[in-house]
N, C-alpha and C. Protein backbone atom coordinates (compact mmCIF):
# COMPACT_ATOMS: atom_id res chain seq x y z
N UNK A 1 2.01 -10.93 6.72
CA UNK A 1 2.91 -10.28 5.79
C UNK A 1 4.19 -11.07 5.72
N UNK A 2 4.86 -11.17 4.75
CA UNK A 2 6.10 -11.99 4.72
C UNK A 2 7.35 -11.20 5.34
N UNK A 3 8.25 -12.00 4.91
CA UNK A 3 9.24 -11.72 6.29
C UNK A 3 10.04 -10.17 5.80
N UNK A 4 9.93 -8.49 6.71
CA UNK A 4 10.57 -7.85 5.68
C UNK A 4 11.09 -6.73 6.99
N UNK A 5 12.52 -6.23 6.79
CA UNK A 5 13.16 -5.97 8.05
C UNK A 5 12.63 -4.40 8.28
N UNK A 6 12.97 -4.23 10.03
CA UNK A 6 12.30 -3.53 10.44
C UNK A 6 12.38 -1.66 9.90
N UNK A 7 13.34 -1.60 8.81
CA UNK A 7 13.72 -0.54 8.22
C UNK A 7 12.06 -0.71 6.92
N UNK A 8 11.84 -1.49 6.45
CA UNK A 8 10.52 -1.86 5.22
C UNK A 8 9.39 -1.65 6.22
N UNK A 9 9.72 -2.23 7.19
CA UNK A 9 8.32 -2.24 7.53
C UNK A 9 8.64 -0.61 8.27
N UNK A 10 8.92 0.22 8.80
CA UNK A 10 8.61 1.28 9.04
C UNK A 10 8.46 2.33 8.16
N UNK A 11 8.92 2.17 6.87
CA UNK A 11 8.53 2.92 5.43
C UNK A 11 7.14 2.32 4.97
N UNK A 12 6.61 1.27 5.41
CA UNK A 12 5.29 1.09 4.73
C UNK A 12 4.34 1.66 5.57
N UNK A 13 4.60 1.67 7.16
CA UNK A 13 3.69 2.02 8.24
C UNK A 13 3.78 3.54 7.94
N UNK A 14 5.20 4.38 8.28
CA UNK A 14 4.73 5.17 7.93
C UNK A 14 4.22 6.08 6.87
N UNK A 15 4.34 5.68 5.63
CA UNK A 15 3.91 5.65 4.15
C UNK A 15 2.40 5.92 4.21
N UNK A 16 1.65 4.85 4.83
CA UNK A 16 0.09 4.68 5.34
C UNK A 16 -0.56 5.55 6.44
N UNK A 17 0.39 6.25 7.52
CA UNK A 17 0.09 6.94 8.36
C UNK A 17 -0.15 8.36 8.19
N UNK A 18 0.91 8.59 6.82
CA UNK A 18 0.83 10.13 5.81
C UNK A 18 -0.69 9.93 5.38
N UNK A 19 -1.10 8.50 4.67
CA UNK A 19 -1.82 8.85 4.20
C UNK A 19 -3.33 8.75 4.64
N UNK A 20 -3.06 8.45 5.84
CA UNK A 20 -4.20 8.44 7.11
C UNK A 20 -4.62 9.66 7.83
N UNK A 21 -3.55 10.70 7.64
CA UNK A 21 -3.83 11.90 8.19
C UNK A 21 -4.16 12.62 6.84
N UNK A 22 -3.37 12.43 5.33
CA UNK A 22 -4.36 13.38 4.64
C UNK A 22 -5.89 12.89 4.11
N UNK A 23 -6.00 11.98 4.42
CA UNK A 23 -7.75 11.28 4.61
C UNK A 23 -8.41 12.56 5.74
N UNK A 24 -7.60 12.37 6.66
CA UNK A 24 -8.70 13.16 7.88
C UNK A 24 -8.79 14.51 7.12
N UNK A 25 -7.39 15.00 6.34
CA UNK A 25 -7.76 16.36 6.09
C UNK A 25 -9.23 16.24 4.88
N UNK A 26 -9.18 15.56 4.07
CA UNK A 26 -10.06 15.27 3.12
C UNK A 26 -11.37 15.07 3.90
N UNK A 27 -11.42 14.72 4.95
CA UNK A 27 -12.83 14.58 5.19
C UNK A 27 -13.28 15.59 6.35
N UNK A 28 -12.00 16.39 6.61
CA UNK A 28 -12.39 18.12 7.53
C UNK A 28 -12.81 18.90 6.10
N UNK A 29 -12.17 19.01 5.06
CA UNK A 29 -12.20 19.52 4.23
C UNK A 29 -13.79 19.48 3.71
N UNK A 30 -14.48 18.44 3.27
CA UNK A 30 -15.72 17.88 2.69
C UNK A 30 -16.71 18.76 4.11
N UNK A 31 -16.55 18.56 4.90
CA UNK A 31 -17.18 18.75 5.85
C UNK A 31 -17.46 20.35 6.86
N UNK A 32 -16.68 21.00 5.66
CA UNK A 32 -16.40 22.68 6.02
C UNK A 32 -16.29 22.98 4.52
N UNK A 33 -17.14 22.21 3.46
CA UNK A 33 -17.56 22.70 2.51
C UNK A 33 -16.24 23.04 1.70
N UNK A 34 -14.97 22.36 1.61
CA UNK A 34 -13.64 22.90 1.19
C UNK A 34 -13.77 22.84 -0.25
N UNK A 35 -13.11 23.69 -1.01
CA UNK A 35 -13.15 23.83 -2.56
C UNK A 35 -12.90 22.23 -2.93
N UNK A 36 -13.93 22.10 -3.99
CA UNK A 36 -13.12 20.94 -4.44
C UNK A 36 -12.64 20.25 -5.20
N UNK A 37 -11.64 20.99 -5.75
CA UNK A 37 -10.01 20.90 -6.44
C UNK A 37 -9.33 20.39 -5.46
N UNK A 38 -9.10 21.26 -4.14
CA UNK A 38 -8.35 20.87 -3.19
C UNK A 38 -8.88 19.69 -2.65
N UNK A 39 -9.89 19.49 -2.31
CA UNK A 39 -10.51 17.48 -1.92
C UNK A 39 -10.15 16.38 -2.76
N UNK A 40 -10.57 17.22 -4.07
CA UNK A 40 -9.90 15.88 -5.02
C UNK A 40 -8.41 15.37 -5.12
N UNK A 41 -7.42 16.87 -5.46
CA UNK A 41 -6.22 16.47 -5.04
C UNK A 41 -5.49 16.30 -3.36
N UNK A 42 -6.11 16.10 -2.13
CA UNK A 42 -5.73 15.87 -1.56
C UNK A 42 -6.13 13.92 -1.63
N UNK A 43 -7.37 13.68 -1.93
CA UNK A 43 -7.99 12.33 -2.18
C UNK A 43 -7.40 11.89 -2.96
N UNK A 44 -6.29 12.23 -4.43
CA UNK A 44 -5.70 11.47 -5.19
C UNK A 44 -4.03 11.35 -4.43
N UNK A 45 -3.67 11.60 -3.60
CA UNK A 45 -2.56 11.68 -2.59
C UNK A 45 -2.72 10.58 -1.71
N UNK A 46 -3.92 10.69 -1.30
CA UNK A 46 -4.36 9.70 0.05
C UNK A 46 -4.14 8.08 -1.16
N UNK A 47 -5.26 8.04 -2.49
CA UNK A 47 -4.94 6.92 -3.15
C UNK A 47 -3.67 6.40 -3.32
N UNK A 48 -2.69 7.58 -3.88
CA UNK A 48 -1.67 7.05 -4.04
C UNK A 48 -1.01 6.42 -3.05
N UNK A 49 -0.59 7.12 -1.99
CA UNK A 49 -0.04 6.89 -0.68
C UNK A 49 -0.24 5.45 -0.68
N UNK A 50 -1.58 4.96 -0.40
CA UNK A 50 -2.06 3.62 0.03
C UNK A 50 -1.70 2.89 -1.41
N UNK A 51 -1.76 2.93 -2.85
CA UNK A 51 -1.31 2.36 -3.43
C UNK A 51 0.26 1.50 -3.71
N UNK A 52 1.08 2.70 -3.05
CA UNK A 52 2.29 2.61 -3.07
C UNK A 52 2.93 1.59 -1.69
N UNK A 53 2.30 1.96 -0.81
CA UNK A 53 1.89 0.54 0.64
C UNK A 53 1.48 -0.51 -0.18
N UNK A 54 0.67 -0.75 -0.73
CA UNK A 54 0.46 -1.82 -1.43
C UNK A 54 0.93 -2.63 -2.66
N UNK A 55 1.74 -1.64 -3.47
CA UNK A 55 2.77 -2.42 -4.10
C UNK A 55 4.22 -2.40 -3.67
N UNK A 56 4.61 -2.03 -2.49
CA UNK A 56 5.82 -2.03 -1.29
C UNK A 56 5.21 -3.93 -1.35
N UNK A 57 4.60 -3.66 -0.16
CA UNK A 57 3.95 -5.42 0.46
C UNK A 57 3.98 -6.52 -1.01
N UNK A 58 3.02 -6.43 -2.11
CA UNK A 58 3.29 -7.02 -2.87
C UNK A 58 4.76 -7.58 -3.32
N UNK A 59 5.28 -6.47 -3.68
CA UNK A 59 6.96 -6.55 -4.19
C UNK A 59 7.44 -7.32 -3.57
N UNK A 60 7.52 -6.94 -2.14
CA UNK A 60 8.36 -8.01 -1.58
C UNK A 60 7.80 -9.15 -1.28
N UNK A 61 6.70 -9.60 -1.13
CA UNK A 61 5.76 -10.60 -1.19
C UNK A 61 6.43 -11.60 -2.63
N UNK A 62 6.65 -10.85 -3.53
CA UNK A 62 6.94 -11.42 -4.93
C UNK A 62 8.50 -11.63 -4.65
N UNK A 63 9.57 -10.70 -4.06
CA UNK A 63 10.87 -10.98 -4.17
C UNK A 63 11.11 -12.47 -3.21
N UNK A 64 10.77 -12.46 -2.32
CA UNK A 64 10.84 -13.68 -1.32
C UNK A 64 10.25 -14.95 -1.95
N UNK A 65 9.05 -14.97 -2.73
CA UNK A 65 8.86 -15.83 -3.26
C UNK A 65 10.06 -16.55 -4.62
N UNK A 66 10.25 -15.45 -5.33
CA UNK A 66 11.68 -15.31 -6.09
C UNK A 66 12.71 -16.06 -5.11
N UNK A 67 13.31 -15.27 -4.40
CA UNK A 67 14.53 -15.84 -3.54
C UNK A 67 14.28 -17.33 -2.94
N UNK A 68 13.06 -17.74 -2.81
CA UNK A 68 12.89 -19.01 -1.88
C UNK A 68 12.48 -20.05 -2.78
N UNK A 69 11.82 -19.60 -4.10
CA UNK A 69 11.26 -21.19 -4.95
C UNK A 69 10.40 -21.85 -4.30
N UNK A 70 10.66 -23.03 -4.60
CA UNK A 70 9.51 -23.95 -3.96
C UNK A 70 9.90 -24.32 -2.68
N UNK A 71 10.66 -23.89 -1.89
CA UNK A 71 10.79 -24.08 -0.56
C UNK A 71 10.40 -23.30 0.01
N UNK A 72 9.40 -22.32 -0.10
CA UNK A 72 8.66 -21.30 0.46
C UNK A 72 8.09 -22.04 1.64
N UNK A 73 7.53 -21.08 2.08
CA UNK A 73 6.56 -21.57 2.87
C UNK A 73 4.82 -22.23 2.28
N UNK A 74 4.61 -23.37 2.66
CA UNK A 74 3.26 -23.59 1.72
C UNK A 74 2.05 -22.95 1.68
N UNK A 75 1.97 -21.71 2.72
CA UNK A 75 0.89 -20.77 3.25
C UNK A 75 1.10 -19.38 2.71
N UNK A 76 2.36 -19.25 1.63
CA UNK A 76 3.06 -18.41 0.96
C UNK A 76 1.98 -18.40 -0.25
N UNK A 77 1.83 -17.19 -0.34
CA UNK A 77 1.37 -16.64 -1.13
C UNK A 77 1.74 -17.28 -3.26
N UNK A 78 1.10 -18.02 -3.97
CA UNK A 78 1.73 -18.31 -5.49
C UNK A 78 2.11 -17.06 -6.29
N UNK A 79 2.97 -17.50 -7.03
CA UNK A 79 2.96 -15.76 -7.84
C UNK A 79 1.64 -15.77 -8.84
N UNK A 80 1.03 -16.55 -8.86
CA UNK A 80 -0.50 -16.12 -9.62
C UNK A 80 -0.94 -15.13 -8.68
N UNK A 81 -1.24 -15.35 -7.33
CA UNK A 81 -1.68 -15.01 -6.56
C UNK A 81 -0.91 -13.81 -6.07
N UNK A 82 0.48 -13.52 -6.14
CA UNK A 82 0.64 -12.03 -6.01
C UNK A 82 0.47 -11.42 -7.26
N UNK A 83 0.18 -11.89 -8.31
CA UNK A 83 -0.18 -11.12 -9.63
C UNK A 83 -1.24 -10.86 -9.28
N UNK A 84 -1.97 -11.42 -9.32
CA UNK A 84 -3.90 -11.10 -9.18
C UNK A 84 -3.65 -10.11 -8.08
N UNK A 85 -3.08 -9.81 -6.83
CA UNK A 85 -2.98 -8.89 -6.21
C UNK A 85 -2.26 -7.83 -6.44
N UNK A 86 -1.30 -7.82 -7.28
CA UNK A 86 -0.81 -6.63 -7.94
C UNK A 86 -1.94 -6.23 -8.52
N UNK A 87 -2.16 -7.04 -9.80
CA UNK A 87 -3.38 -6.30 -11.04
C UNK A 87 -4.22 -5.18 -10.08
N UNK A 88 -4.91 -6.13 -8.75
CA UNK A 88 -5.81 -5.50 -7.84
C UNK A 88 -5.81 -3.72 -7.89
N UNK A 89 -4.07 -3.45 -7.50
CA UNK A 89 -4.05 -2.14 -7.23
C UNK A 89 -4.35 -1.29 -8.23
N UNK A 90 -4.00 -1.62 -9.56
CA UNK A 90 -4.18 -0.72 -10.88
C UNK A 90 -5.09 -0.57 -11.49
């Protein structure tokens, strides 16, 4: 992951950890036969959650590349290549 201070990275971890526990509820839920309205919208929560981790990482993946130019690092990610990984999420 590129370089992002320890305030980012604990909003993305725990961003993903919300949405790691409403997974478990989604799959107690499926598994005790839970209505499912409530599975689906707890499952479109869990997507989002992880979507939003994933265009966090991107973003800044893309701002650093911005701020640094071609003096990046050469193992740095191209912005083709964080585009194609943006598109990914949508």
């Amino acid at each position: 992951m590129t370089d992002v201070t320890a305030a980012e990275q604990r909003a993305i971890v725990n961003r993903l950890k919300r949405a790691q526990g409403q997974l478990a509820a989604v799959i107690t839920a499926i598994e005790a036969g839970g209505d499912c309205r409530a599975v689906v919208t707890q499952l479109s929560a869990v997507s989002g959650a992880i979507d939003k981790a994933g265009f966090a990482i991107i973003a800044k993946a893309m701002q650093d590349c911005i701020a640094n130019g071609d003096k990046s690092d050469k193992d740095a990610p191209t912005v083709a290549e964080l585009e194609k990984l943006f598109l990914s999420l949508s």
